[in-house]
Protein backbone atom coordinates (compact mmCIF):
# COMPACT_ATOMS: atom_id res chain seq x y z
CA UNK A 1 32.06 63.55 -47.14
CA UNK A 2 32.38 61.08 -44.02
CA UNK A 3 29.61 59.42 -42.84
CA UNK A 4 27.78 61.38 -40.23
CA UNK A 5 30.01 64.53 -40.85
CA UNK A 6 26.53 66.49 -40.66
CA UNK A 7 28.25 69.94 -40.55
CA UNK A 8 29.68 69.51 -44.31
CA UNK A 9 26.57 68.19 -45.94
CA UNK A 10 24.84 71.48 -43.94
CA UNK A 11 27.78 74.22 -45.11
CA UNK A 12 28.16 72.08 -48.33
CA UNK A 13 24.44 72.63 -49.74
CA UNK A 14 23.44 76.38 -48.28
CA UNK A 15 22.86 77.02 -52.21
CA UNK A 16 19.76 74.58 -51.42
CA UNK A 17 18.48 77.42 -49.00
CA UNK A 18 18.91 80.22 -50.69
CA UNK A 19 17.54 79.12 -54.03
CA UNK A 20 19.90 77.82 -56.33
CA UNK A 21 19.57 74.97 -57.46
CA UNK A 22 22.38 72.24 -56.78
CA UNK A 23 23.38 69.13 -57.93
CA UNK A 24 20.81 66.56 -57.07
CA UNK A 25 22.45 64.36 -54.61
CA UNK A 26 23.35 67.56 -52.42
CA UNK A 27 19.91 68.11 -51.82
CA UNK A 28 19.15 64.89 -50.66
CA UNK A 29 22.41 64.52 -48.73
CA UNK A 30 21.39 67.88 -46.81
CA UNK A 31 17.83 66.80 -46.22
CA UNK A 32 19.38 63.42 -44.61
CA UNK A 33 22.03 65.02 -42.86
CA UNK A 34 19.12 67.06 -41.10
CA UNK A 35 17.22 64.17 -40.27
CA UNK A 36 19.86 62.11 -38.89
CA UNK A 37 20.04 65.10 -36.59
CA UNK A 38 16.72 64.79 -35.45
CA UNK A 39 16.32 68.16 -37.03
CA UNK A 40 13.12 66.69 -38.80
CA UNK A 41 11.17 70.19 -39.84
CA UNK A 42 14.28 71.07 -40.82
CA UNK A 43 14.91 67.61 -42.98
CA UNK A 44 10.86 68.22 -44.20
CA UNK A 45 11.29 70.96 -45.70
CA UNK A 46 14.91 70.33 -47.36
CA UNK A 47 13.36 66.37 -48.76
CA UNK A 48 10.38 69.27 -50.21
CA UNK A 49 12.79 71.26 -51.75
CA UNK A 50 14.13 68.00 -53.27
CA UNK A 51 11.10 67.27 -54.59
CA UNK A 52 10.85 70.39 -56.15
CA UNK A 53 13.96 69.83 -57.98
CA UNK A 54 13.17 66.50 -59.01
CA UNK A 55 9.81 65.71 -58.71
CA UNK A 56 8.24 62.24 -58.00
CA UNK A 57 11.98 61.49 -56.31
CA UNK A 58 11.00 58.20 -54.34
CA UNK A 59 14.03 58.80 -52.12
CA UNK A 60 13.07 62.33 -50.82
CA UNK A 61 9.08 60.50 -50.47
CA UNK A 62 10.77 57.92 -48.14
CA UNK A 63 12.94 60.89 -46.09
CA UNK A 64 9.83 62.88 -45.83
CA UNK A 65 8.17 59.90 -44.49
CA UNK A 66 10.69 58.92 -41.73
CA UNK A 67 10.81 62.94 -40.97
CA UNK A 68 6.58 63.15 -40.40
CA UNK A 69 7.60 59.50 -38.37
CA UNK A 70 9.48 61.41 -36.25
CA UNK A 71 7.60 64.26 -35.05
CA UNK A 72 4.87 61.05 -34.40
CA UNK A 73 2.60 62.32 -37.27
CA UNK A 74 2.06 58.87 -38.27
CA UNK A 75 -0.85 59.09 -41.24
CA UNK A 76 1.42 61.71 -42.72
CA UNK A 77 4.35 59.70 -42.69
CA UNK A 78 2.27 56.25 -44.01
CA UNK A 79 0.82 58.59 -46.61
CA UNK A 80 4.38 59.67 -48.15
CA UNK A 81 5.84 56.29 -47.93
CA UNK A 82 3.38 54.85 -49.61
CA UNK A 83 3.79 57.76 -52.49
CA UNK A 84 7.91 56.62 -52.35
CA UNK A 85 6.54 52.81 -53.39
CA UNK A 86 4.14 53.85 -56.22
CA UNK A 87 6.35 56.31 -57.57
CA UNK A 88 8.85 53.44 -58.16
CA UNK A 89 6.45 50.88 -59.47
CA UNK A 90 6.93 51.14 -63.06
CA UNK A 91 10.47 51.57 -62.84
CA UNK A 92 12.98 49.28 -63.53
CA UNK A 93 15.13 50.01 -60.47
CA UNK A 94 13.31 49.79 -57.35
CA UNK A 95 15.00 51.29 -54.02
CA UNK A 96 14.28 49.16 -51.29
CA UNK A 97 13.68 51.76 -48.60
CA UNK A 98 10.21 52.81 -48.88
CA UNK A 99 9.25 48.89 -48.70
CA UNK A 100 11.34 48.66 -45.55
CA UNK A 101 10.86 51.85 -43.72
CA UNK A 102 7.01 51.55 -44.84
CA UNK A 103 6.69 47.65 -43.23
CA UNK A 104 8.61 48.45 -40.04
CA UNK A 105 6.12 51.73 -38.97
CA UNK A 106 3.32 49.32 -39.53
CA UNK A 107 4.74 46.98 -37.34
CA UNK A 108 5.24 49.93 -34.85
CA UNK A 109 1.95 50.24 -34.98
CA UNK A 110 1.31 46.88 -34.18
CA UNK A 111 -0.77 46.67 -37.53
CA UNK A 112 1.13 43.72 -38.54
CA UNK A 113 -1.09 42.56 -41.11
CA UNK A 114 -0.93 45.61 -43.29
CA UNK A 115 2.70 45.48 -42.83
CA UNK A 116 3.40 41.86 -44.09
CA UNK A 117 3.26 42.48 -47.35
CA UNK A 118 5.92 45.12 -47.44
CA UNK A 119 8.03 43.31 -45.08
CA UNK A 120 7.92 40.39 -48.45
CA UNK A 121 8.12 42.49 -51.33
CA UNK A 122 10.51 41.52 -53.20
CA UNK A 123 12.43 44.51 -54.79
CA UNK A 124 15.68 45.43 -56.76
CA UNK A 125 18.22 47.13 -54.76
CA UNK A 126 19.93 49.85 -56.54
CA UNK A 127 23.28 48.89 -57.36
CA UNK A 128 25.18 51.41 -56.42
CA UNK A 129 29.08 52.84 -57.34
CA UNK A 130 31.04 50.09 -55.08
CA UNK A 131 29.43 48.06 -57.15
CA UNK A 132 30.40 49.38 -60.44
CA UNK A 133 33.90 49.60 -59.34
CA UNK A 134 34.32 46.30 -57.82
CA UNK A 135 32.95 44.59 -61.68
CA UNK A 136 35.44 47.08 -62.98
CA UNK A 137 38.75 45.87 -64.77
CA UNK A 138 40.97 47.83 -61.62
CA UNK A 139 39.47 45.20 -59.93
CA UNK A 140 39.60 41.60 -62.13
């Protein structure tokens, strides 16, 4: 899929609508693909449906988050950001997206103090397939 080729990750994951469930990262590519469309109760309910697959999934948290940010319901989207972080805490991989995304609407806010400490929290970004490849042996 290209980046922002919306249409595909829409016609690519209608098994998401009608009940089936798909592979995991089709979901969440769907629900994104809807957001970055500004199509954000559209994107809500698709990073829900995610959840439902995959429950406590601190990515689909974080998209719900920037999707309740976007129709400016604020304490919603604070209140599933903050579930993206704690879901994560224990883990050993940390995604550092909720931190981020969490830290900048707090500085929208102008509630800069609250927002410090995600703005410094250090985290482990999720190393992803580039980076597999490029430790690879193709690529020694």
């Amino acid at each position: 899929m290209l980046i922002g080729d919306y249409a595909s990750a829409d016609n690519g994951s209608r098994s998401l609508s009608r009940g089936i469930p798909p592979m995991r990262t089709v979901g969440i590519t769907w629900a994104r693909a809807k957001y970055n469309e500004n199509r954000f109760e559209e994107a809500i309910q698709a990073f829900q449906k995610c959840l439902k697959l995959r429950p406590r999934y601190a990515l689909a948290a974080d998209g719900l988050g920037l999707s309740y940010e976007g129709l400016n319901r604020i304490a919603d989207a604070i209140s599933w950001l903050e579930n993206a972080i704690s879901w994560q805490e224990d883990g050993e991989r940390k995604s550092p997206e909720p931190y981020t995304d969490l830290g900048d609407l707090l500085s929208q806010q102008a509630r800069f103090d609250e927002a410090l400490p995600f703005c410094k929290k250090p985290s482990q970004p999720i190393r992803g397939t580039f980076a597999r490849m490029k430790n690879s042996e193709r690529f020694s």
